[in-house]
C-alpha atoms as a PDB file:
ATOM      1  CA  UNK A   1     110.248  56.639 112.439  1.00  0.00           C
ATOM      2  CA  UNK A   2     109.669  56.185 116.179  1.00  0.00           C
ATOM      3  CA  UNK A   3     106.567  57.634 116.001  1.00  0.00           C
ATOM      4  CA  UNK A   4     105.309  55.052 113.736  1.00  0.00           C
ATOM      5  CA  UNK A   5     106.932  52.236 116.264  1.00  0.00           C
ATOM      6  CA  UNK A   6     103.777  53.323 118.040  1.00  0.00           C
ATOM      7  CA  UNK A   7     100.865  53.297 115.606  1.00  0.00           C
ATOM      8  CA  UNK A   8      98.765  50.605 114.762  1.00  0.00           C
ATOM      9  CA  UNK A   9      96.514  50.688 111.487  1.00  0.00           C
ATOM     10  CA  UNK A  10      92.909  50.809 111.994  1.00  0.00           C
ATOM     11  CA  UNK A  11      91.809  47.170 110.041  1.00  0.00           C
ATOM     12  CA  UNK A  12      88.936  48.983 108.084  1.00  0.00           C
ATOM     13  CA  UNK A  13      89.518  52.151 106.869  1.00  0.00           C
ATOM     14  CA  UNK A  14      93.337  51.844 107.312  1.00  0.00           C
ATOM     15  CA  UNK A  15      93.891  54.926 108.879  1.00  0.00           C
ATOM     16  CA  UNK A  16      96.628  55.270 112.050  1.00  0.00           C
ATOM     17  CA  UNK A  17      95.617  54.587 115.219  1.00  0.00           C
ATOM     18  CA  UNK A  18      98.230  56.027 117.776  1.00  0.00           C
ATOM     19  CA  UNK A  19      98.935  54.724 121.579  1.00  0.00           C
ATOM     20  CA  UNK A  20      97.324  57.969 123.382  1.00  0.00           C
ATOM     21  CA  UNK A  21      94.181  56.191 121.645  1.00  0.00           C
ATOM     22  CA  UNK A  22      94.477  52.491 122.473  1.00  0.00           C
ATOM     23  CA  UNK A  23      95.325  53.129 125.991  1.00  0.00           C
ATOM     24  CA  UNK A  24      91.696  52.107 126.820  1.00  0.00           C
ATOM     25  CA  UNK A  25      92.529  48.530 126.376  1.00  0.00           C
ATOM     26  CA  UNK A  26      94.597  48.128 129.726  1.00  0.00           C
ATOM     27  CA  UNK A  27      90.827  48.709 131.106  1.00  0.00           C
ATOM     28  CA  UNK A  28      89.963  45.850 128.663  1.00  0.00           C
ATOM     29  CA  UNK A  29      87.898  47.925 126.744  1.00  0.00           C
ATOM     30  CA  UNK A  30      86.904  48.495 122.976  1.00  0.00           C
ATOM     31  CA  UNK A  31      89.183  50.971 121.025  1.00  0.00           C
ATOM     32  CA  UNK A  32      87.415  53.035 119.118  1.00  0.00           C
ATOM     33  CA  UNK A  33      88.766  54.304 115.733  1.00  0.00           C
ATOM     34  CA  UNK A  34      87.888  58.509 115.294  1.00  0.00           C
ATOM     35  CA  UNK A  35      88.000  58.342 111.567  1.00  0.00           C
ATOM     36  CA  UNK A  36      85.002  55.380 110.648  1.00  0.00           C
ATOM     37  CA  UNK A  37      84.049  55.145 114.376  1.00  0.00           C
ATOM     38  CA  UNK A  38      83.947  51.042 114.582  1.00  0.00           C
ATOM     39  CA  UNK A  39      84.569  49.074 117.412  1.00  0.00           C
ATOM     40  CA  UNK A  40      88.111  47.726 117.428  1.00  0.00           C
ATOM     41  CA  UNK A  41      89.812  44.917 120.017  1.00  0.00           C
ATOM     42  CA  UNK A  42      93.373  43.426 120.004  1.00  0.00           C
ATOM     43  CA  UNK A  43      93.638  40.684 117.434  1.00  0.00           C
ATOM     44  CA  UNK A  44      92.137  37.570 118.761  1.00  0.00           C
ATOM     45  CA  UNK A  45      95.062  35.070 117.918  1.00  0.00           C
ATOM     46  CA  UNK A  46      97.741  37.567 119.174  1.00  0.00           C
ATOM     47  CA  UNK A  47      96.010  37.489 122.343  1.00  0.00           C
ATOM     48  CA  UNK A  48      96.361  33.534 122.508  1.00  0.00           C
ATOM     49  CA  UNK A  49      99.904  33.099 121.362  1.00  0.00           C
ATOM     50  CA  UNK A  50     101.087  35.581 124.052  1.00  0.00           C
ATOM     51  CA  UNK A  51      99.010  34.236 126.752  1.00  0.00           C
ATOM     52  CA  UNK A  52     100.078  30.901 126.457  1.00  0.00           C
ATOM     53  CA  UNK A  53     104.161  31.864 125.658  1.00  0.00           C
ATOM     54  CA  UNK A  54     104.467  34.610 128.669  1.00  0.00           C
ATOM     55  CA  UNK A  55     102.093  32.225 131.144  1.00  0.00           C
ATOM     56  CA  UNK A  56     104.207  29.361 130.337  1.00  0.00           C
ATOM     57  CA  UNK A  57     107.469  31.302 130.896  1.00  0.00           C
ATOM     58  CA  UNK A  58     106.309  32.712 133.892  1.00  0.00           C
ATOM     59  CA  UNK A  59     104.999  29.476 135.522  1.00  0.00           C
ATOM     60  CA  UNK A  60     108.364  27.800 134.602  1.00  0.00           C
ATOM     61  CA  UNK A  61     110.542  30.243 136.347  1.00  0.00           C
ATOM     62  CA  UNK A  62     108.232  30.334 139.216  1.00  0.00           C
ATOM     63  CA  UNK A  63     108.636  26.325 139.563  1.00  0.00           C
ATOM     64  CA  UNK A  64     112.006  26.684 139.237  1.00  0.00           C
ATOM     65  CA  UNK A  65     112.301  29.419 142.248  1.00  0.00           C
ATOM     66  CA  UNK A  66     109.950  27.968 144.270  1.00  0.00           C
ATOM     67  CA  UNK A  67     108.559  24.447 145.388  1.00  0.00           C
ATOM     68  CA  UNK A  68     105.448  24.703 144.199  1.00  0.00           C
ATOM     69  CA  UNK A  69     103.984  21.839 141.369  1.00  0.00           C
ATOM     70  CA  UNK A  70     104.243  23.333 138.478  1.00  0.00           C
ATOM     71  CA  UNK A  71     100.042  23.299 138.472  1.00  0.00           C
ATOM     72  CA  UNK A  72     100.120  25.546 140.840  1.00  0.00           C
ATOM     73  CA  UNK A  73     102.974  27.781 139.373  1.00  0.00           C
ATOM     74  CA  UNK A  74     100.611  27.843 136.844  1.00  0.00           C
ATOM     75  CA  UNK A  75      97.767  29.142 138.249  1.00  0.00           C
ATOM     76  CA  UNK A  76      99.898  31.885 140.390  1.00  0.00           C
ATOM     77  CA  UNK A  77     101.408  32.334 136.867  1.00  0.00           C
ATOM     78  CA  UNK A  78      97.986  33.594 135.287  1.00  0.00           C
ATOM     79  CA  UNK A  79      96.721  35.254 138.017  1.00  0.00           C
ATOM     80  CA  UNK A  80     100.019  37.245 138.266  1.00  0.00           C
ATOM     81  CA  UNK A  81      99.764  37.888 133.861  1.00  0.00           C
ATOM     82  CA  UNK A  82      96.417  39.365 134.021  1.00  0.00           C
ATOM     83  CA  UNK A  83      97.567  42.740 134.722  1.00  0.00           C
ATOM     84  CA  UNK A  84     100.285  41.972 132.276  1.00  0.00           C
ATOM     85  CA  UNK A  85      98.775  41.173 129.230  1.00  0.00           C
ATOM     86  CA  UNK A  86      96.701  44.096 128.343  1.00  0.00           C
ATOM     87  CA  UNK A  87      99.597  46.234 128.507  1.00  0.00           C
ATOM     88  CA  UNK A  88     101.416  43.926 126.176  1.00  0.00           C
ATOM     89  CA  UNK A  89      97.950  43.788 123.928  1.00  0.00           C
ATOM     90  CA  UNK A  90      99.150  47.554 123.576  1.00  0.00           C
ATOM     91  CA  UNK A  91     102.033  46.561 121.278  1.00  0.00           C
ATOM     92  CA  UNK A  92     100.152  44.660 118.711  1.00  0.00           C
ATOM     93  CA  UNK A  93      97.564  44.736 115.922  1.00  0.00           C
ATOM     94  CA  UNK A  94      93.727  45.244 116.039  1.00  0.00           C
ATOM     95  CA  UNK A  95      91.199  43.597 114.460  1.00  0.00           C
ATOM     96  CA  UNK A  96      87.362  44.329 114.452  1.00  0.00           C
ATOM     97  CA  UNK A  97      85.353  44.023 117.542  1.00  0.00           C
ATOM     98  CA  UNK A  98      82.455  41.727 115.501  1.00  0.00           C
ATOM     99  CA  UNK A  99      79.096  42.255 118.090  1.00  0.00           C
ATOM    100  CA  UNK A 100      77.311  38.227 118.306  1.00  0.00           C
END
C-alpha cells in the first residue's frame, strides 16, 4: 500500500511509473516512461493550481512577517517557490509531453 502512495500511472499505456523514475523533474525535465517510451511532464493544470495556492500562501505570510507591499512579497514569494514546486510536481499526475 505505501508503495503505491508513490506511483503514478503512465497516461498512455497505463503502466506504473515509480518516484526513483520521475525524479528527473526537480531538473525540470521530461519523464520518460520505460514501457512505451513517450515523453511525459507533470499535468499542466496541476502545475497552475499549486503555483498560484502555495505562491499566494507564501506571499501572505511573508507580508504578514515583514513590511514589505504585498507586490513585493509576491515576487520574493515566487522567486523563493521555484525550487519548491518541482519537488511538489513529484507528488502528482502526468500527462503527455505533446511536442508543438
Amino acid at each position: 500500500m505505501f508503495k503505491q502512495l508513490w506511483q503514478r500511472q503512465c497516461p498512455c499505456c497505463k503502466k506504473p511509473v515509480n518516484l526513483s523514475d520521475r525524479l528527473c523533474l526537480l531538473q525540470r525535465e521530461l519523464v520518460t516512461c520505460k514501457y512505451c517510451a513517450k515523453p511525459l511532464q507533470p499535468n499542466f493544470k496541476t502545475m497552475l493550481f499549486n503555483a498560484f495556492w502555495l505562491s499566494m500562501s507564501a506571499s501572505w505570510v511573508i507580508k504578514l512577517n515583514t513590511q514589505l507591499t504585498y507586490e513585493w512579497a509576491l515576487i520574493v514569494a515566487l522567486f523563493c517557490l521555484a525550487s519548491i514546486l518541482p519537488a511538489l510536481d513529484l507528488l502528482f499526475g502526468l500527462e503527455e509531453h505533446k511536442f508543438n
